[in-house]
C-alpha atoms as a PDB file:
ATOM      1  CA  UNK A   1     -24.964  -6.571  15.004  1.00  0.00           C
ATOM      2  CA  UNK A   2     -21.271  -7.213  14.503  1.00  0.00           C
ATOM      3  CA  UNK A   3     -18.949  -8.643  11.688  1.00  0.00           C
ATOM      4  CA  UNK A   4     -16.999 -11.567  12.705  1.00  0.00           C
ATOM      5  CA  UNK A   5     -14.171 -11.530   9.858  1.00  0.00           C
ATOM      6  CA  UNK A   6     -12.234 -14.847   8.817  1.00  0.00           C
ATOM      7  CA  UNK A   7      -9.521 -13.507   6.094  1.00  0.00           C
ATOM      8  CA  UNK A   8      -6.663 -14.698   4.462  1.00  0.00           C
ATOM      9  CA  UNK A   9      -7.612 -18.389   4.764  1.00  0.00           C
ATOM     10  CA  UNK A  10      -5.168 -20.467   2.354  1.00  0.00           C
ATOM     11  CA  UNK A  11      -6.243 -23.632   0.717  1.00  0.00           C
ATOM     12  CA  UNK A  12      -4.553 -25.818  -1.585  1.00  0.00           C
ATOM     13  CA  UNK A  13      -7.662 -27.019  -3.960  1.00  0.00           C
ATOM     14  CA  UNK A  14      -8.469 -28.600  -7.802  1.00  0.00           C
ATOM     15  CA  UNK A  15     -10.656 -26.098  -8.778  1.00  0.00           C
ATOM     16  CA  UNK A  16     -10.807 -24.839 -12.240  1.00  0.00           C
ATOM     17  CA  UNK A  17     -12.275 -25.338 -15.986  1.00  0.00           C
ATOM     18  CA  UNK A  18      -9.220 -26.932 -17.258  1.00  0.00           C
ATOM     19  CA  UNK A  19      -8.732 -30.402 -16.992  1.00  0.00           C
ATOM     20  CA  UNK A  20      -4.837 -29.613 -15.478  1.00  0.00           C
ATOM     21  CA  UNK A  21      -6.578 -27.798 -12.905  1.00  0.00           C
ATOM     22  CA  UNK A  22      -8.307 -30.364 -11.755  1.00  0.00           C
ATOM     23  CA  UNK A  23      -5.380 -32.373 -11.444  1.00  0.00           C
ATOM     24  CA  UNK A  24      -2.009 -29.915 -10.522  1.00  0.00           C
ATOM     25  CA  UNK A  25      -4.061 -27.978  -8.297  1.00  0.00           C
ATOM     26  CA  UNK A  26      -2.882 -24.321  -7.165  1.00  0.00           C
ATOM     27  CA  UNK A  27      -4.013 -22.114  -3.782  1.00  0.00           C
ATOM     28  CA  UNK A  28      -6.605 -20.428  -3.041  1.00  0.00           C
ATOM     29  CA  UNK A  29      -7.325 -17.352  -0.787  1.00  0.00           C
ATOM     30  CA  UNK A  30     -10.598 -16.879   1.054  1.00  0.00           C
ATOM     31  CA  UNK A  31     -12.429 -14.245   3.076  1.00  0.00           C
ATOM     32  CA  UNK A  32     -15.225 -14.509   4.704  1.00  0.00           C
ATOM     33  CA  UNK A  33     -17.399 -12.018   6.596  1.00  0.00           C
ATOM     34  CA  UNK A  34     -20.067 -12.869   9.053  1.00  0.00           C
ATOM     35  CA  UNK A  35     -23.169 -10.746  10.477  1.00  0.00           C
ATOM     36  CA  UNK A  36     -24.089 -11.917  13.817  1.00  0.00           C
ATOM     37  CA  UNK A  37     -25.876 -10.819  17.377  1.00  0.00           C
ATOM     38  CA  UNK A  38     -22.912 -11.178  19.337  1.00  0.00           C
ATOM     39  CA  UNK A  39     -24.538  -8.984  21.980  1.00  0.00           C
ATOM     40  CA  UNK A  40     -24.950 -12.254  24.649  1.00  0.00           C
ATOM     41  CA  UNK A  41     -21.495 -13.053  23.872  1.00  0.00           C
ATOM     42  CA  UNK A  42     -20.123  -9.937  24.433  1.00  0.00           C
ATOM     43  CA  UNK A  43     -21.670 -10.203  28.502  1.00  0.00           C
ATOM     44  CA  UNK A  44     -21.057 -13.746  29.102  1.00  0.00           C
ATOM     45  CA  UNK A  45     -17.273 -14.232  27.401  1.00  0.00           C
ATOM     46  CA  UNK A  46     -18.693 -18.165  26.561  1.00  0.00           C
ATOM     47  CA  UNK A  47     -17.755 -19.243  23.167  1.00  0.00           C
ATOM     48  CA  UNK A  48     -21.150 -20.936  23.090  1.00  0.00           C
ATOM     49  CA  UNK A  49     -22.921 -17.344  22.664  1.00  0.00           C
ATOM     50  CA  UNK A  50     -21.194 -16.846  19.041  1.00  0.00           C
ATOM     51  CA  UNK A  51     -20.222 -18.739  16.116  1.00  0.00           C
ATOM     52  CA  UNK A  52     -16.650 -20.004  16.621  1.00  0.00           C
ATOM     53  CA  UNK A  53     -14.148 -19.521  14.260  1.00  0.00           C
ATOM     54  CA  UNK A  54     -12.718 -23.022  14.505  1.00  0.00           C
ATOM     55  CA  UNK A  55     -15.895 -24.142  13.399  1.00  0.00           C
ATOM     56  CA  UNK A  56     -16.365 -22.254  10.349  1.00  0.00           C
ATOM     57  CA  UNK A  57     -12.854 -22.767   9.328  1.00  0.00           C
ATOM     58  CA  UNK A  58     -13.359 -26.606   9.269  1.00  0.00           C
ATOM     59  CA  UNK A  59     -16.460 -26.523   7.539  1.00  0.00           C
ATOM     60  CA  UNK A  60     -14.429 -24.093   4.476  1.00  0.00           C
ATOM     61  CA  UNK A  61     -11.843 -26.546   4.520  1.00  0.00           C
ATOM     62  CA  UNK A  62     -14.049 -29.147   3.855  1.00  0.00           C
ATOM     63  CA  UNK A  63     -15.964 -27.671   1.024  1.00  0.00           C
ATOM     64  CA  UNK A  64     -12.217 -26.356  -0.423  1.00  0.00           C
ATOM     65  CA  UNK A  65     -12.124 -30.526  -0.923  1.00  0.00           C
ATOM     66  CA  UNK A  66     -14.577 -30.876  -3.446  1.00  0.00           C
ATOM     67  CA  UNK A  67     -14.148 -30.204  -7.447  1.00  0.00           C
ATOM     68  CA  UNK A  68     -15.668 -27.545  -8.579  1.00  0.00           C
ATOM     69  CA  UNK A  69     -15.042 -26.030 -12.196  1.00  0.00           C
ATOM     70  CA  UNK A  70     -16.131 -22.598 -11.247  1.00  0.00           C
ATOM     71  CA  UNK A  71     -14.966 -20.137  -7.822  1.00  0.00           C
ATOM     72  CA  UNK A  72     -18.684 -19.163  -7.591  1.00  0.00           C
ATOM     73  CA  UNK A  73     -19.807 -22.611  -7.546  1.00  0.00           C
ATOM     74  CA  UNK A  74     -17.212 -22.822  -4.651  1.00  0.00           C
ATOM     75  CA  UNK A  75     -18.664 -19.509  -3.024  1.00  0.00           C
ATOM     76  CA  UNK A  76     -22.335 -20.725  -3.031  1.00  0.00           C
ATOM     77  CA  UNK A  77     -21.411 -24.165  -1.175  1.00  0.00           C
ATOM     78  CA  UNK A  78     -19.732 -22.920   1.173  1.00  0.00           C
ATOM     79  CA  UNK A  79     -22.322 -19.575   2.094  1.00  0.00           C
ATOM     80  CA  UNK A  80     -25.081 -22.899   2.267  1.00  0.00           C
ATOM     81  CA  UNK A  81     -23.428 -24.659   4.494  1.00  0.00           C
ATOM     82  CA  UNK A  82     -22.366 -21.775   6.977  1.00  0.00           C
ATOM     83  CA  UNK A  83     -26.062 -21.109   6.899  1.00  0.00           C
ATOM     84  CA  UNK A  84     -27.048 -24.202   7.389  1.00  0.00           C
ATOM     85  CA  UNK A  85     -25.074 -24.938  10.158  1.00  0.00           C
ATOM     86  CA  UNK A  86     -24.974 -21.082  11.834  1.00  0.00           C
ATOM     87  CA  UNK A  87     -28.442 -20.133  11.760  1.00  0.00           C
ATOM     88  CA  UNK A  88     -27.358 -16.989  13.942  1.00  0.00           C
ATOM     89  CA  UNK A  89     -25.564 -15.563  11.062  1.00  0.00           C
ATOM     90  CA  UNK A  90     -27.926 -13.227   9.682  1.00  0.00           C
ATOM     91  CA  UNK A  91     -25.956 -12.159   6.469  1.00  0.00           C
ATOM     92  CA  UNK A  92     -22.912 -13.764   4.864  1.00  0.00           C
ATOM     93  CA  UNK A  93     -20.098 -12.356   2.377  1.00  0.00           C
ATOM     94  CA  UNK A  94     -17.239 -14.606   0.745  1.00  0.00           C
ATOM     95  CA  UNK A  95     -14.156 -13.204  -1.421  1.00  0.00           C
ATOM     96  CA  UNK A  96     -12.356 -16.489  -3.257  1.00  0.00           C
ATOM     97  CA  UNK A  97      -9.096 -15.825  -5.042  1.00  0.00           C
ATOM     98  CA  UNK A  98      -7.389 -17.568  -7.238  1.00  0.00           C
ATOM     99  CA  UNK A  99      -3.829 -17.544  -7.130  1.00  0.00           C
ATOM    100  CA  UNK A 100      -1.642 -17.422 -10.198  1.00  0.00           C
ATOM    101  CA  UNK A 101      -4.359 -18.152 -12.287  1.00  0.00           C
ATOM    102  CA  UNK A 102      -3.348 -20.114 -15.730  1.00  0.00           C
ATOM    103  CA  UNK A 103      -4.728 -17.313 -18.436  1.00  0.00           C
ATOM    104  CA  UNK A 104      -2.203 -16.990 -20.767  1.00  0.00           C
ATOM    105  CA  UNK A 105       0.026 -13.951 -18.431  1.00  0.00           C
ATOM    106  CA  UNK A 106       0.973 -12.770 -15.472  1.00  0.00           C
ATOM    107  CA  UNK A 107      -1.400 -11.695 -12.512  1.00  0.00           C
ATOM    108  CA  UNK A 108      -1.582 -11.873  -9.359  1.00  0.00           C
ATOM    109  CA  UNK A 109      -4.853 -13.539  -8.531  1.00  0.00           C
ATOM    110  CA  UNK A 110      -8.875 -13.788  -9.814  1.00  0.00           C
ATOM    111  CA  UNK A 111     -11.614 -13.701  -7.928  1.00  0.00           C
ATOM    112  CA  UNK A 112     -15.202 -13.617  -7.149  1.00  0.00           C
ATOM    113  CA  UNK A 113     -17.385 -12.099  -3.965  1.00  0.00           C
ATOM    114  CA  UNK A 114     -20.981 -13.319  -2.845  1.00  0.00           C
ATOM    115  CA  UNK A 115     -23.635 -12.329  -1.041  1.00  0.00           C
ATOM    116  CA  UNK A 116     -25.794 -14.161   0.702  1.00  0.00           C
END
């Protein structure tokens, strides 16, 4: 088994409890690990033996695009949809961060981590 890593994706997104969230925006940091059998891929050099990176990154972008109020509502889409679309990933991890979060002082980010 290997880890195919995807980090330091950037997203501008509307995710957020308050309502100015929703509607200013701010960006968003993911990372996103990936447990596959790249063992055929690793003989034949053919991007069709492994799950390409393209690929995923389109299908995060896509899920950055819809409103959620919480990141691990966010986190669980987009773990759903990687496994429903790369059913050779045999275990999936997700880091989302928050940048500049609006909670009253100064940090650097939030974030959550899943599992699935």
């Amino acid at each position: 088994m290997s880890i195919i890593s995807i980090e330091g994706m950037e997203f501008f997104a509307y995710h957020g409890c308050f309502a100015e969230e929703q509607i200013i925006g701010t960006k968003f940091r993911i990372d996103l690990f990936l447990e596959v059998n790249t063992s055929k891929a690793e003989l034949s050099d053919d991007l069709r033996d492994t799950v390409n990176y393209q690929e995923v990154f389109m299908l995060v972008k896509e899920e950055m695009k819809t409103k959620s109020k919480l990141l691990e509502h966010v986190g669980r889409r987009v773990l759903d949809k990687i496994k429903t679309h790369f059913p050779e990933v045999k275990s999936a991890r997700i880091k989302i961060r928050k940048l500049n979060p609006p909670l009253g002082g100064k940090m650097d980010f939030v974030s959550v981590e899943l599992n699935q």
